[in-house]
Protein backbone atom coordinates (compact mmCIF):
# COMPACT_ATOMS: atom_id res chain seq x y z
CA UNK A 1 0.00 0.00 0.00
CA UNK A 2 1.76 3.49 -0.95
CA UNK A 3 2.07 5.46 1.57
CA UNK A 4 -0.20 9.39 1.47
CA UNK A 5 3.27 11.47 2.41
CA UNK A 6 0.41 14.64 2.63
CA UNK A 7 -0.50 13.10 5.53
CA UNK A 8 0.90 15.12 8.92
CA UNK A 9 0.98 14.09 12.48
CA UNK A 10 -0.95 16.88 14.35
CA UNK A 11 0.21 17.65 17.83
CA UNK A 12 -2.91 19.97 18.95
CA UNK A 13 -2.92 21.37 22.54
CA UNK A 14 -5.51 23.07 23.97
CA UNK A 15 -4.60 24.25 27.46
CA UNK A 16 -2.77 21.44 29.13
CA UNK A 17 -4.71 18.46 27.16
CA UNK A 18 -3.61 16.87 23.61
CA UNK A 19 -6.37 15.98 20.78
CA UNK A 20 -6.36 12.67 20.12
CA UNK A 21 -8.51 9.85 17.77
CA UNK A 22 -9.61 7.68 20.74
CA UNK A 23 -10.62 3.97 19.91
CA UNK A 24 -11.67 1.89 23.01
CA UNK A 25 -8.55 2.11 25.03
CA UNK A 26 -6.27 2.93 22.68
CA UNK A 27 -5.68 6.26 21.06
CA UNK A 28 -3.65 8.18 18.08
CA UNK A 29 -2.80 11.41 17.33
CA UNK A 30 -4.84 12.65 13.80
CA UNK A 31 -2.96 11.78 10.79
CA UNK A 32 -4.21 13.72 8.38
CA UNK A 33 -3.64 16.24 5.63
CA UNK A 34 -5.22 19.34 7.05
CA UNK A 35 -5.19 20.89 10.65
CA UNK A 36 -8.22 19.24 12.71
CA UNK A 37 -8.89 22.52 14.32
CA UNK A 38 -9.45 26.25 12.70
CA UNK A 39 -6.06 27.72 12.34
CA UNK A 40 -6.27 31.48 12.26
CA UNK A 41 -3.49 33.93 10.93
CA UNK A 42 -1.56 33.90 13.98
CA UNK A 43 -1.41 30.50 15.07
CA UNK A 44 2.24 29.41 15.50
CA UNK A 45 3.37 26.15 13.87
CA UNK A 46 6.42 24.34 15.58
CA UNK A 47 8.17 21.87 13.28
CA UNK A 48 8.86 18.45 14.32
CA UNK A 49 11.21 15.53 13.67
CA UNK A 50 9.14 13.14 10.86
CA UNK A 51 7.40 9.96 11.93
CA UNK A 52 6.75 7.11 10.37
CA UNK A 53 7.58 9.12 7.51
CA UNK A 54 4.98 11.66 7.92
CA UNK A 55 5.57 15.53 8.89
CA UNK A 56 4.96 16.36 11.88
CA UNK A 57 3.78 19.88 13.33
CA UNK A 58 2.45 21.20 16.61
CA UNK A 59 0.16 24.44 17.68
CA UNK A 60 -2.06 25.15 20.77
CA UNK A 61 -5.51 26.93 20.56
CA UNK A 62 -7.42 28.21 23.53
CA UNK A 63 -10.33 27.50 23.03
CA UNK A 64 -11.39 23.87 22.26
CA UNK A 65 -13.75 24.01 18.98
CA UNK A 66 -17.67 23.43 19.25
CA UNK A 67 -17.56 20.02 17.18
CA UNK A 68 -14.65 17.96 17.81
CA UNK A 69 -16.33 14.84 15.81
CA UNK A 70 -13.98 12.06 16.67
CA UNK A 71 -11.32 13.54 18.70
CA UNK A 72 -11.23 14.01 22.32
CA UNK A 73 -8.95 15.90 24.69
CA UNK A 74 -6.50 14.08 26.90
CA UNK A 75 -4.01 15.08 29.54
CA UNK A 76 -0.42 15.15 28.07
CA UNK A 77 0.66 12.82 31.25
CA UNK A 78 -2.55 10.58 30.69
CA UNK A 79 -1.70 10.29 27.54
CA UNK A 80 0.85 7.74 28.23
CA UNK A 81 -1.48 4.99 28.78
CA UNK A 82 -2.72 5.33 26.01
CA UNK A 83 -0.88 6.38 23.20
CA UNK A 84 2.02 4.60 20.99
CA UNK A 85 5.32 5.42 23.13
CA UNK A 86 6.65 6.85 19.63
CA UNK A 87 3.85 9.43 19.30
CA UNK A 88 3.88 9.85 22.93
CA UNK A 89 7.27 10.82 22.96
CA UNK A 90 6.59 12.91 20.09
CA UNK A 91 4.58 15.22 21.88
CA UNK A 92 5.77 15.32 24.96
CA UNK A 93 8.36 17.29 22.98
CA UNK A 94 5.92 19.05 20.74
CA UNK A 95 4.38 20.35 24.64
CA UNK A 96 7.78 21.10 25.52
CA UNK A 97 9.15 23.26 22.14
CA UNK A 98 5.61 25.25 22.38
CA UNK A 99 5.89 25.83 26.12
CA UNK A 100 9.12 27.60 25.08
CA UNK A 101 8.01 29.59 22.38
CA UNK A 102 5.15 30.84 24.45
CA UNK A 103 7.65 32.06 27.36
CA UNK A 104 10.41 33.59 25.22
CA UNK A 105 8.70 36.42 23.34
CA UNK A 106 11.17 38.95 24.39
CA UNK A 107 14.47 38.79 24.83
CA UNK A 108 15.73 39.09 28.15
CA UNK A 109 19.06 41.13 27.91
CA UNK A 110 17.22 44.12 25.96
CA UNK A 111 13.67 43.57 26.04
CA UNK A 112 13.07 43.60 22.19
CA UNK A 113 11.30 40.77 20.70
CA UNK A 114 12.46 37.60 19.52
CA UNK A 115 11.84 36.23 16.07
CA UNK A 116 12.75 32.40 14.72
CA UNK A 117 15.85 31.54 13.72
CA UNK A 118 15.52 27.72 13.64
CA UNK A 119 13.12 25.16 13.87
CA UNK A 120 14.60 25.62 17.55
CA UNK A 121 15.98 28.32 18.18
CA UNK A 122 15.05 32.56 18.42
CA UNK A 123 17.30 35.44 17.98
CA UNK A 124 16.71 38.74 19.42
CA UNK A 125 15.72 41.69 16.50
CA UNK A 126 17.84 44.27 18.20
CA UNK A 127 20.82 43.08 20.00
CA UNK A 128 20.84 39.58 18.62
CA UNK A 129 21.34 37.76 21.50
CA UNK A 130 20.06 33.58 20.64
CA UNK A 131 18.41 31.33 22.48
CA UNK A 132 17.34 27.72 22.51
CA UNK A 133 14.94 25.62 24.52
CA UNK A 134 16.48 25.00 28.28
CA UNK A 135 16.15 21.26 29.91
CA UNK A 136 15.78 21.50 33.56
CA UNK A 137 17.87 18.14 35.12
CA UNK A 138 15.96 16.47 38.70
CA UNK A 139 17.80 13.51 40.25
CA UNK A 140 15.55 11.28 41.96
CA UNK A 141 17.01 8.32 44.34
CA UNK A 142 16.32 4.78 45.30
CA UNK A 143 18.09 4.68 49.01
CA UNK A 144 18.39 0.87 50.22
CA UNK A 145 18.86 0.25 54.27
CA UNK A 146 19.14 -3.46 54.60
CA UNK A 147 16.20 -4.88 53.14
CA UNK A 148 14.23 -1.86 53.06
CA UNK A 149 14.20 1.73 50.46
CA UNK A 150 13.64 4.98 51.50
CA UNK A 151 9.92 6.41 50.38
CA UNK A 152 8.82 10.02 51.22
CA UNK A 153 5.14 11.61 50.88
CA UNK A 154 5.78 15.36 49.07
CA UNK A 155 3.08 17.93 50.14
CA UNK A 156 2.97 18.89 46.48
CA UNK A 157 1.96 14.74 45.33
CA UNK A 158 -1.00 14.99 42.62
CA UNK A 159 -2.65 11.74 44.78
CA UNK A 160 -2.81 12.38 48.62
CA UNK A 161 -1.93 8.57 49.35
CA UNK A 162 1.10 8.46 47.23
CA UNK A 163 4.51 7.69 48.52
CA UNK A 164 7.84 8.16 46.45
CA UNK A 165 10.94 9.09 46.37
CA UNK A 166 13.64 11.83 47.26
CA UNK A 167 14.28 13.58 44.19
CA UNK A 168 15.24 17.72 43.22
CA UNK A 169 16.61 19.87 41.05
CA UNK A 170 20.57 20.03 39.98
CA UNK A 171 21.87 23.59 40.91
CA UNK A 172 24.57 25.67 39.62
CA UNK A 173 28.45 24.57 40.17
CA UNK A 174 27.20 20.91 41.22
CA UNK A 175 27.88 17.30 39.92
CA UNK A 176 24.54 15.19 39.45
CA UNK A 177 26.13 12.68 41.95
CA UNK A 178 26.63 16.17 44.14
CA UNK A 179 23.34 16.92 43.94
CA UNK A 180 22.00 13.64 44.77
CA UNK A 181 23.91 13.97 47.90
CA UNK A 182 23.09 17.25 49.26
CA UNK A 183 18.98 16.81 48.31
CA UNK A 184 19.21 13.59 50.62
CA UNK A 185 20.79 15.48 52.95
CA UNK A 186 18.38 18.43 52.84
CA UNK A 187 15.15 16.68 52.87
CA UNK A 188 15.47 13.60 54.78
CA UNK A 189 18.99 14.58 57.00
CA UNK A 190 20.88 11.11 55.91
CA UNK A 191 24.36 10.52 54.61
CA UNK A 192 24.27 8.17 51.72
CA UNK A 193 27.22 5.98 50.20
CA UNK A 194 27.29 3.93 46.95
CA UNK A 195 25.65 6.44 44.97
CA UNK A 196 25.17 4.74 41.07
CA UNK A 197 23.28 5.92 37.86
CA UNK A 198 20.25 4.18 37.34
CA UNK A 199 18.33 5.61 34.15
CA UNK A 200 17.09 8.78 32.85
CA UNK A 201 13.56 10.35 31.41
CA UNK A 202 12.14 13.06 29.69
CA UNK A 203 9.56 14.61 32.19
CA UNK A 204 7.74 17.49 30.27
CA UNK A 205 6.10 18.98 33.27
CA UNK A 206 7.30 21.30 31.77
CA UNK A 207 10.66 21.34 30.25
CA UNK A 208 12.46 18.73 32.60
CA UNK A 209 14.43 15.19 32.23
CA UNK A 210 14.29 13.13 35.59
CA UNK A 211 17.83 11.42 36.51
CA UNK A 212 17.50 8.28 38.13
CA UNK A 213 19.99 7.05 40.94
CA UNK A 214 20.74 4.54 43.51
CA UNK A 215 22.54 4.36 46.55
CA UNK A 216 23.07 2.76 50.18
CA UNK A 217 22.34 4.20 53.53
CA UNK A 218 25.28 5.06 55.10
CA UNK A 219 23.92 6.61 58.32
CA UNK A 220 22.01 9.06 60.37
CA UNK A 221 17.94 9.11 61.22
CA UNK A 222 15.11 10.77 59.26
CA UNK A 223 15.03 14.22 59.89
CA UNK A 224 12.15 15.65 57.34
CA UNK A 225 12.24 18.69 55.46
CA UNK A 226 8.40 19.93 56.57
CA UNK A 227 8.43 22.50 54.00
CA UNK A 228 8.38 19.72 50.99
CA UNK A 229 7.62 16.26 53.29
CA UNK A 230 4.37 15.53 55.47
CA UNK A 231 5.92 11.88 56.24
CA UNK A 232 9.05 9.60 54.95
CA UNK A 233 10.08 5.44 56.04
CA UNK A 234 11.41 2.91 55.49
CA UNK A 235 9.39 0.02 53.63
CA UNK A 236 9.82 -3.13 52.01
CA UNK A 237 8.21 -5.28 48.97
CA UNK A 238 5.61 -6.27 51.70
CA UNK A 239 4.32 -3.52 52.94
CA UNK A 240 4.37 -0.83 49.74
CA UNK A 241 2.16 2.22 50.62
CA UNK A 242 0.40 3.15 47.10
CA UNK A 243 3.60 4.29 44.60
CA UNK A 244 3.41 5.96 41.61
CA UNK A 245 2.08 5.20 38.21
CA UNK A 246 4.38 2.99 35.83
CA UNK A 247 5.22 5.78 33.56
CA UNK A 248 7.51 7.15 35.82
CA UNK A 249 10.99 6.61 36.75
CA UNK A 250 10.45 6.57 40.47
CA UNK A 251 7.94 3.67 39.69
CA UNK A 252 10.90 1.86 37.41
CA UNK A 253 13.16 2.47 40.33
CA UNK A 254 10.80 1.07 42.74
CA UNK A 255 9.79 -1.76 40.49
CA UNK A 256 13.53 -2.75 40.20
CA UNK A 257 14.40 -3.17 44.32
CA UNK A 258 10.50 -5.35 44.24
CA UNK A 259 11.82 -7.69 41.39
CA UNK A 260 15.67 -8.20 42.30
């Protein structure tokens, strides 16, 4: 069958939530040859990387449209469950490249606008200072004490019940493995040991990648941060408080110390 190249992938955000073709409990993003939404005059179109050999472009509207026919909205992080990992990695980055368009309008050593240069990247139209989207790195950390990890509860946690694990953002004039460290230190008061790279993920919440570690207990006694934690222990495979959904790394880190 010969492939319809004037088909595009359309990445379509309106607010926080992604358009999608839902089909029982699967869903796609439209593939199609025109924009599923009105596009007006001053909608911005962010190129993609091609998929499957189709083009693929981006735009958020704020208003969703009367008739949607077919699609539905979906949260970008809900979307995991139920999209193709390709297309949901596709516009997790599509969320991410319009989040920074939206938030560098002006440039911010002279204050004059910013125009395109690149598919990703702006240049000032008076001094012509250049910019390109910014990655925020976390660390997050599985800490082992005998038989037992480390899980914290985070006042900020989307589900009340949830437990999971220490985890912050990588500050200036720091090594990740630094970092990892002194955000143990800070929020639960233990010295760690054995500190070892685990994995990594793109988190676009909303420009981040998530850093995974391990490492041993090495001494001291929980002494929370109240500011971040309501309540931290120390737990084993048989007596997990709820943990987070799979799509996360802290769940993959977790799911690793319950299998081995």
């Amino acid at each position: 069958m010969k492939m319809n190249k004037d088909l595009k992938y359309w990445f379509v955000f309106i607010s926080n939530s992604l358009l999608v073709e839902r089909n029982e409990n699967r869903a796609s993003v439209p593939l199609l040859e025109s924009a599923p939404t009105e596009v007006k005059s001053w909608t911005k179109m962010q190129e993609l990387p091609d998929m499957n050999g189709h083009k693929c472009l981006a735009y958020s509207i704020s208003v969703p449209p009367e008739n949607l026919g077919n699609l539905v909205t979906v949260g970008l992080r809900e979307s995991w469950n139920i999209l193709a990992r390709e297309q949901y990695n596709m516009a997790s980055k599509a969320s991410e490249l319009l989040y920074w368009d939206s938030n560098t309008k002006y440039c911010g050593v002279c204050g004059a606008p910013m125009e395109r240069s690149t598919v990703i990247s702006k240049k000032c139209t008076n001094c012509g200072k250049e910019v390109w989207p910014q990655v925020s790195p976390a660390i997050i950390v599985r800490i082992k004490r005998d038989d037992n990890i480390l899980l914290v509860h985070a006042r900020n946690f989307r589900r009340s019940e949830m437990y999971g694990l220490v985890a912050g953002f990588v500050e200036t004039g720091e090594t990740l493995e630094e970092c990892v460290a002194r955000e143990v230190q800070e929020e639960v008061g233990l010295k760690i040991k054995n500190i070892k790279y685990f994995g990594s993920q793109q988190w676009p919440y909303p420009c981040g990648v998530m850093i995974g570690f391990t490492a041993d207990w090495e001494s001291g006694e929980i002494m929370l941060q109240e500011e971040e934690l309501s309540h931290a222990g120390w737990f084993n495979k048989n007596n997990m408080p709820p943990i987070p959904d799979k799509m996360s790394i802290a769940r993959q880190l977790i799911d690793d110390y319950i299998e081995n």
